[in-house]
Each structure stands twice: as C-alpha cells, then as structure tokens.
N, C-alpha and C. Protein backbone atom coordinates (compact mmCIF):
# COMPACT_ATOMS: atom_id res chain seq x y z
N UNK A 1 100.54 -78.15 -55.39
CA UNK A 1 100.71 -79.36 -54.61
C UNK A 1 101.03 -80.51 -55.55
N UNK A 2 102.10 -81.27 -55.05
CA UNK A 2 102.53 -82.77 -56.39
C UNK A 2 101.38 -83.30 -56.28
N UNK A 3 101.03 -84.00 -57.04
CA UNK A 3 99.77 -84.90 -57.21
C UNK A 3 100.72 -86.73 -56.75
N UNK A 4 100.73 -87.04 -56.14
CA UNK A 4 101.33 -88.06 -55.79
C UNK A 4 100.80 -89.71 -56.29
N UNK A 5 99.14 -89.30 -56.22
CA UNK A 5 98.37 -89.90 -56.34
C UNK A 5 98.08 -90.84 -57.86
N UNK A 6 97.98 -92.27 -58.03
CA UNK A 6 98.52 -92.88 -59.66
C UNK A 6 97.03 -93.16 -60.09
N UNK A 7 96.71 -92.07 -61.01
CA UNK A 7 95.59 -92.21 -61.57
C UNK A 7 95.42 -92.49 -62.92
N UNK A 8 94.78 -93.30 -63.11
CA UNK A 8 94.25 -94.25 -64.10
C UNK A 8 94.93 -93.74 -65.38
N UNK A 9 94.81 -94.66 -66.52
CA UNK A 9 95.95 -95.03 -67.59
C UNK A 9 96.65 -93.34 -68.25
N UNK A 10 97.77 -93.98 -68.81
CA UNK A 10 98.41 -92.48 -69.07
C UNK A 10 98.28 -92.71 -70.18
N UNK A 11 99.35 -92.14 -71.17
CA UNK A 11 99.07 -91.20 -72.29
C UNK A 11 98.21 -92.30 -73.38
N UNK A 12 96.73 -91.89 -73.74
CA UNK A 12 95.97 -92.67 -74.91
C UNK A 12 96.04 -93.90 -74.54
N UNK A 13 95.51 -93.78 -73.19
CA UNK A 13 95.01 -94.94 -72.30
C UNK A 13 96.15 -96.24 -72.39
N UNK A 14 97.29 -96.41 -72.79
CA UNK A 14 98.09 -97.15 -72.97
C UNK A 14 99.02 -97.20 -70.98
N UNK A 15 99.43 -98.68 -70.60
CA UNK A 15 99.75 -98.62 -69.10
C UNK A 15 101.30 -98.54 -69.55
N UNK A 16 101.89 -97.57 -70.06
CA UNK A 16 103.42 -97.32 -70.49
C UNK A 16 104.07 -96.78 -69.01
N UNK A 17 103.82 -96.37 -68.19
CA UNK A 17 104.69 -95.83 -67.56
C UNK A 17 104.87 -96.66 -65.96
N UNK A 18 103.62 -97.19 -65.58
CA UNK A 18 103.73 -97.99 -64.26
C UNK A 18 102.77 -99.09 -64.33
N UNK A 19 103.44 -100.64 -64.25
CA UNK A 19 101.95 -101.57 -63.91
C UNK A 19 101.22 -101.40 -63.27
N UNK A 20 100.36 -102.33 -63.62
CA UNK A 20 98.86 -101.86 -62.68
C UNK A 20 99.10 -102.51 -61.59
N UNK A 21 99.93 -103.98 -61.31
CA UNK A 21 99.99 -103.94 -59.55
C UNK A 21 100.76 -102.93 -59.00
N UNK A 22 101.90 -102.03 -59.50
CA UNK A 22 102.46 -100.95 -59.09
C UNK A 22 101.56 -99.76 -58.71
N UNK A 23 100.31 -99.27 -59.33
CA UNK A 23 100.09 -98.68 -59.53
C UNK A 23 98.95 -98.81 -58.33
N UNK A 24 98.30 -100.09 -58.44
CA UNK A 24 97.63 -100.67 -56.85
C UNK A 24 98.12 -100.39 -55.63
N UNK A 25 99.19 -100.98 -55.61
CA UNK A 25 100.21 -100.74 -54.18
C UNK A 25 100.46 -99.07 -54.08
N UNK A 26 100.58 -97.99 -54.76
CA UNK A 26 101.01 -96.84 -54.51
C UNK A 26 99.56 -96.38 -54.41
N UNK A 27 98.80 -96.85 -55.02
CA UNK A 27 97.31 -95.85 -54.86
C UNK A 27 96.42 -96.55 -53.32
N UNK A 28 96.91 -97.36 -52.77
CA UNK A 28 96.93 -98.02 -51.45
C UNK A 28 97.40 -97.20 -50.58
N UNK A 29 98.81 -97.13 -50.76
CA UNK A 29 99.70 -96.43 -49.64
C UNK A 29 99.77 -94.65 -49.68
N UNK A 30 98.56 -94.31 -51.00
CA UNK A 30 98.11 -92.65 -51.13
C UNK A 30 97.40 -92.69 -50.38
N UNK A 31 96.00 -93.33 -50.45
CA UNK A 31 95.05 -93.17 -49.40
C UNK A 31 95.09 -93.08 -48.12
N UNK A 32 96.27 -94.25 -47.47
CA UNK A 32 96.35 -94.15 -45.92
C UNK A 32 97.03 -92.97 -45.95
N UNK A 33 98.11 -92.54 -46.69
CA UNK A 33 98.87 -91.13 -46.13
C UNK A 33 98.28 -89.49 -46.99
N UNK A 34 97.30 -90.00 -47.76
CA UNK A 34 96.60 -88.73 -48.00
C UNK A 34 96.83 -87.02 -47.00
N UNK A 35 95.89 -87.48 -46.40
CA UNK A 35 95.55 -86.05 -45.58
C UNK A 35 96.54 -85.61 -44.79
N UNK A 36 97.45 -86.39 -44.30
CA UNK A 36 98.77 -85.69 -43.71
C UNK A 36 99.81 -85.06 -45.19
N UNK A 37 99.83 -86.14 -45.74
CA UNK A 37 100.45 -85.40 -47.20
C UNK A 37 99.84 -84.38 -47.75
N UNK A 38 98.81 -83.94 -47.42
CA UNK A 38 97.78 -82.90 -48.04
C UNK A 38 97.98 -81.40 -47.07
N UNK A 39 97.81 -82.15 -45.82
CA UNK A 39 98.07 -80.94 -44.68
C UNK A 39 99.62 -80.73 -44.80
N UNK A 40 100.45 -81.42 -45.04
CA UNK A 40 101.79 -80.58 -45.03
C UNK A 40 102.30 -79.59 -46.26
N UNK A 41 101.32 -80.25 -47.67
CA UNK A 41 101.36 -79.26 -48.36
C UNK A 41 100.50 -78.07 -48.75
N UNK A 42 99.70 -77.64 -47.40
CA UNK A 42 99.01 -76.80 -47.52
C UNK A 42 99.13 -75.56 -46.27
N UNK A 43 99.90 -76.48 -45.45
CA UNK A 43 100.90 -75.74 -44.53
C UNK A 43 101.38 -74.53 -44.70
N UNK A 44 101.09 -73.33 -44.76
CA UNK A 44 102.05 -71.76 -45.22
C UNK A 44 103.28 -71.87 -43.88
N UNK A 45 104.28 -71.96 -44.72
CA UNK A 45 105.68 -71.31 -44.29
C UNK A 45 105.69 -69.85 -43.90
N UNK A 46 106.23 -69.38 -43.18
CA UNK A 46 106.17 -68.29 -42.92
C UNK A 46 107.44 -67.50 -43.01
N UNK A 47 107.98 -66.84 -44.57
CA UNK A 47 109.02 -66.52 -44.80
C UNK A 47 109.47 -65.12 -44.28
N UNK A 48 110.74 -65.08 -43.35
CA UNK A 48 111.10 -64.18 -42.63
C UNK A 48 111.81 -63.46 -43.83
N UNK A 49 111.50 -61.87 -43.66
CA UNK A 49 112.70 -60.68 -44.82
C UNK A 49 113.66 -60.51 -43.82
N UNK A 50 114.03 -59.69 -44.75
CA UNK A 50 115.47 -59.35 -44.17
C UNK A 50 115.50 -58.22 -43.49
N UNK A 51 115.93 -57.64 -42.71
CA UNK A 51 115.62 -56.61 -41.98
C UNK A 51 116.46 -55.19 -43.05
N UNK A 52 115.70 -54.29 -43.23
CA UNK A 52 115.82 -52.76 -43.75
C UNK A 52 117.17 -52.09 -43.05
N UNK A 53 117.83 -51.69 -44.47
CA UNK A 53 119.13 -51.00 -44.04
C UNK A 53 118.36 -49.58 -43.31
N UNK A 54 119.00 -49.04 -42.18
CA UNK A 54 118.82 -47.72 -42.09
C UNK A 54 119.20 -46.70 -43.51
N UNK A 55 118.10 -45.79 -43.05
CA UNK A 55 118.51 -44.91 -44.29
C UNK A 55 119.59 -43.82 -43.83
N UNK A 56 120.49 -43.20 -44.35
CA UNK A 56 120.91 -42.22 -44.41
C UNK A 56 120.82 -40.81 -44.00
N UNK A 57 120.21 -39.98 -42.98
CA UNK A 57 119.84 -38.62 -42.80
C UNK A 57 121.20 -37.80 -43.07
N UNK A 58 120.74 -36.99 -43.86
CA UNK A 58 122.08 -35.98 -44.04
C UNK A 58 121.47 -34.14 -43.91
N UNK A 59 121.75 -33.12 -42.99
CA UNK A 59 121.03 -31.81 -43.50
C UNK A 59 122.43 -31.68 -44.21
N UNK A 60 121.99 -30.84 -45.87
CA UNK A 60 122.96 -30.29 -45.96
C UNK A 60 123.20 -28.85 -46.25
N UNK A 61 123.94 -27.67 -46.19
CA UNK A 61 123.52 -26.33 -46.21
C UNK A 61 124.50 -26.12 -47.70
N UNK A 62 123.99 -25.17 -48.17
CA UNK A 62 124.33 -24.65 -49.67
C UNK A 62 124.21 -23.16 -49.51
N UNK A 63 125.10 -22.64 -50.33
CA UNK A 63 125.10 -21.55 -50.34
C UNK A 63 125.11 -21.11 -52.23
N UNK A 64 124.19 -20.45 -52.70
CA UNK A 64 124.18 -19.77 -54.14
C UNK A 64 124.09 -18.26 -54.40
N UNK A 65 124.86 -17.78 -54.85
CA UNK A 65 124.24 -16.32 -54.72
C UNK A 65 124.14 -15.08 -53.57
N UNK A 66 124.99 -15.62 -52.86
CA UNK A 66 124.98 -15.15 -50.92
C UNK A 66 123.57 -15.91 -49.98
N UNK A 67 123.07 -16.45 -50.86
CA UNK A 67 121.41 -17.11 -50.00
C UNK A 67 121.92 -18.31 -49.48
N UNK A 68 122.01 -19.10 -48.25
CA UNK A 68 122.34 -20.35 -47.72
C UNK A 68 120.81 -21.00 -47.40
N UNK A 69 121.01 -21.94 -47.94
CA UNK A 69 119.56 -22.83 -47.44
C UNK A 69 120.28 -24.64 -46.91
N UNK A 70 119.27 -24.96 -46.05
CA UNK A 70 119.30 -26.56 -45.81
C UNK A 70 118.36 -27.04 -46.17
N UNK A 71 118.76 -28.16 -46.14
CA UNK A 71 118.18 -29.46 -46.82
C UNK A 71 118.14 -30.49 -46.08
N UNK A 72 116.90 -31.65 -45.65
CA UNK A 72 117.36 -32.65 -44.60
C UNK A 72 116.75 -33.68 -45.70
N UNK A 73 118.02 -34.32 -46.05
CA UNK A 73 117.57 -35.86 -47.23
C UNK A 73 117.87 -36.92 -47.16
N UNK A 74 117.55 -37.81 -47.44
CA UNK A 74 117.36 -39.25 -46.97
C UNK A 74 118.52 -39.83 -48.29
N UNK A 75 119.33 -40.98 -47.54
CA UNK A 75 120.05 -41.71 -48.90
C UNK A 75 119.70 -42.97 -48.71
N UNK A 76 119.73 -44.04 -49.36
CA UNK A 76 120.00 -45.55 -49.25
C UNK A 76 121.33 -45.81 -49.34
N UNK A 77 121.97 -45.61 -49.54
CA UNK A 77 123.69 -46.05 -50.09
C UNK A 77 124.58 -44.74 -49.63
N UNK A 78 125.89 -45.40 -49.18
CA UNK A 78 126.45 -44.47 -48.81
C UNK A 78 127.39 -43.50 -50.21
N UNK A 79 127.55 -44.21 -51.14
CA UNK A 79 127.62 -43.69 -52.48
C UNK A 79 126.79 -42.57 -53.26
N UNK A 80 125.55 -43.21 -52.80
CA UNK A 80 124.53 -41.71 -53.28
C UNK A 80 125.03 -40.74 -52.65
N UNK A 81 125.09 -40.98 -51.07
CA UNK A 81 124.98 -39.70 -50.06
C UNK A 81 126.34 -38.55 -50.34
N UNK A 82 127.64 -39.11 -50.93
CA UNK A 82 128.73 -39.03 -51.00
C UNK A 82 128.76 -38.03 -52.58
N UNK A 83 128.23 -39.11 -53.44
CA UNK A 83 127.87 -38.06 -54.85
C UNK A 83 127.11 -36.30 -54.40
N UNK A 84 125.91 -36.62 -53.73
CA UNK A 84 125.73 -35.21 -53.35
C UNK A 84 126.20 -34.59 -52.73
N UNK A 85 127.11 -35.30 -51.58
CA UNK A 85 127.91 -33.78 -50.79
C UNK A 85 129.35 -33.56 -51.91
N UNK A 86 129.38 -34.13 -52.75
CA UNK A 86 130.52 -33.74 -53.94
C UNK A 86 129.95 -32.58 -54.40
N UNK A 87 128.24 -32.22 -54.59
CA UNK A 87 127.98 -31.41 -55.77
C UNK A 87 128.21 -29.91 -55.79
N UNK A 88 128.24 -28.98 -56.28
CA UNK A 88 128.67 -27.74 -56.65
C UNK A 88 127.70 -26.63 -55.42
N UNK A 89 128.53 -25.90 -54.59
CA UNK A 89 127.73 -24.99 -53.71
C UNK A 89 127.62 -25.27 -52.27
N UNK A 90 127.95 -26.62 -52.34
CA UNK A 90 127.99 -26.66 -50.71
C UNK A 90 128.73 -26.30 -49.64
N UNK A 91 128.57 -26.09 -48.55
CA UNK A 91 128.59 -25.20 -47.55
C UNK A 91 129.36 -26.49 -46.91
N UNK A 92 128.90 -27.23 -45.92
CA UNK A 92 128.32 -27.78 -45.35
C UNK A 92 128.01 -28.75 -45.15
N UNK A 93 128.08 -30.41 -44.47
CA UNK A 93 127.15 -31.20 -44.06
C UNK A 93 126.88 -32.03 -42.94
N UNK A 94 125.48 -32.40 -42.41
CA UNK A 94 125.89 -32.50 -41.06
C UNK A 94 125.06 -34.21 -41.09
N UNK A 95 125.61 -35.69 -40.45
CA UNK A 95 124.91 -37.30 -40.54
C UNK A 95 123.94 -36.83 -39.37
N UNK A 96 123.13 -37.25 -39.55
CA UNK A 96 122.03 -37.16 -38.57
C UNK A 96 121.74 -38.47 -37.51
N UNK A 97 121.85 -39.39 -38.28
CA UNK A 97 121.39 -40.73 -37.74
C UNK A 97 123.09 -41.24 -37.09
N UNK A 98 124.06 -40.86 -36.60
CA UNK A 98 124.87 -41.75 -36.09
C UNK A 98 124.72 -40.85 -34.70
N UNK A 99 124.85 -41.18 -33.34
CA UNK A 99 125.05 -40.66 -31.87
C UNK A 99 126.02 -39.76 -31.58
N UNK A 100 127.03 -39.43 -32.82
CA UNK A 100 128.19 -39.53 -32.93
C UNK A 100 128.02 -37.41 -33.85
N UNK A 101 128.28 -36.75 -33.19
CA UNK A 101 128.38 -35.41 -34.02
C UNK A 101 129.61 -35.80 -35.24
N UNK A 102 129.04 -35.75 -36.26
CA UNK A 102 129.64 -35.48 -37.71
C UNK A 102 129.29 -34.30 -38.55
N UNK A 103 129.50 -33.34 -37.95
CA UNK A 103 129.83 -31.71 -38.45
C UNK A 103 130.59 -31.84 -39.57
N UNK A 104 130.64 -31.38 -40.64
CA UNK A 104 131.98 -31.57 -41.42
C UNK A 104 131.84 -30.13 -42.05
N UNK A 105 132.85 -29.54 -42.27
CA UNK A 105 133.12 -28.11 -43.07
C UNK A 105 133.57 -28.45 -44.23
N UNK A 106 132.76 -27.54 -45.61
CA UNK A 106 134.06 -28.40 -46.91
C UNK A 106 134.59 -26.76 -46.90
C-alpha cells in the first residue's frame, strides 16, 4: 500500500524535501481521506485467467512386428500431435475431441 501519509522529517532529520506548512496541509487532507484510501487499497481485485485451450485427444494404432496396439493421448499443441503421428509404425489415427469423424489411414 503507498504510504501517502507526510511523516515527520526526512533524511537526518533535515526538512529537504517538503515544508512544514506543506507538509501540514497534506497530513490534514490524509486524515480526512484515510480510511477510504485505505479501503480501496485493500480492496482484492479479482483477476479473471484465461480460459484453457482444449487438449488434443488422438487414439493412435501402431503396428510393430505384426502386433497392432492403440494408444489414446492427450496433446497441447497441434505441432506436438502432428510430430507423433509422423513417427515410425503407424497404422493409423483417429481426433477424438472434434464432432466431426477424422479417421485418417497413413
């Protein structure tokens, strides 16, 4: 919270920075507006986030060796999701999260 408030002499008691009738008149006009100046800076804001990308659902099927297995994995980025259906063995992959059938054969 700023300290608004002009309290008594500053640096090594010397009045260098504000006279003392200046310093009267502002420590006057602290008191009457104190506690509203106090309650607004003690006020919590209430900071809204940002709302969460959906994640990614992808099953994807692989095949090694004649054995096919799936996989149901989560991406953040559509770049990640894209690097793994690049990788070596796949069959297969099917988006889970769009309404929309995205079957794809590689």
């Amino acid at each position: 919270m700023k300290n608004n408030y002009n309290k008594g002499p500053f640096r090594a008691y010397e009045y260098g920075k504000i006279p003392p009738y200046l310093k009267k008149y502002g420590n006057k006009k602290w008191r009457r507006t104190a506690t509203s100046e106090i309650k607004d800076h003690l006020t919590e804001s209430a900071k809204f986030r940002k709302k969460r990308r959906k994640r990614i659902w992808i099953k994807i099927t692989r095949e090694i060796n004649g054995v096919k297995r799936s996989d149901y994995r989560k991406y953040a980025t559509e770049k990640s999701c894209k690097d793994s259906i690049n990788r070596a063995h796949i069959i297969s992959y099917y988006t889970m999260n769009n309404k929309q059938k995205n079957n794809k054969q590689k």
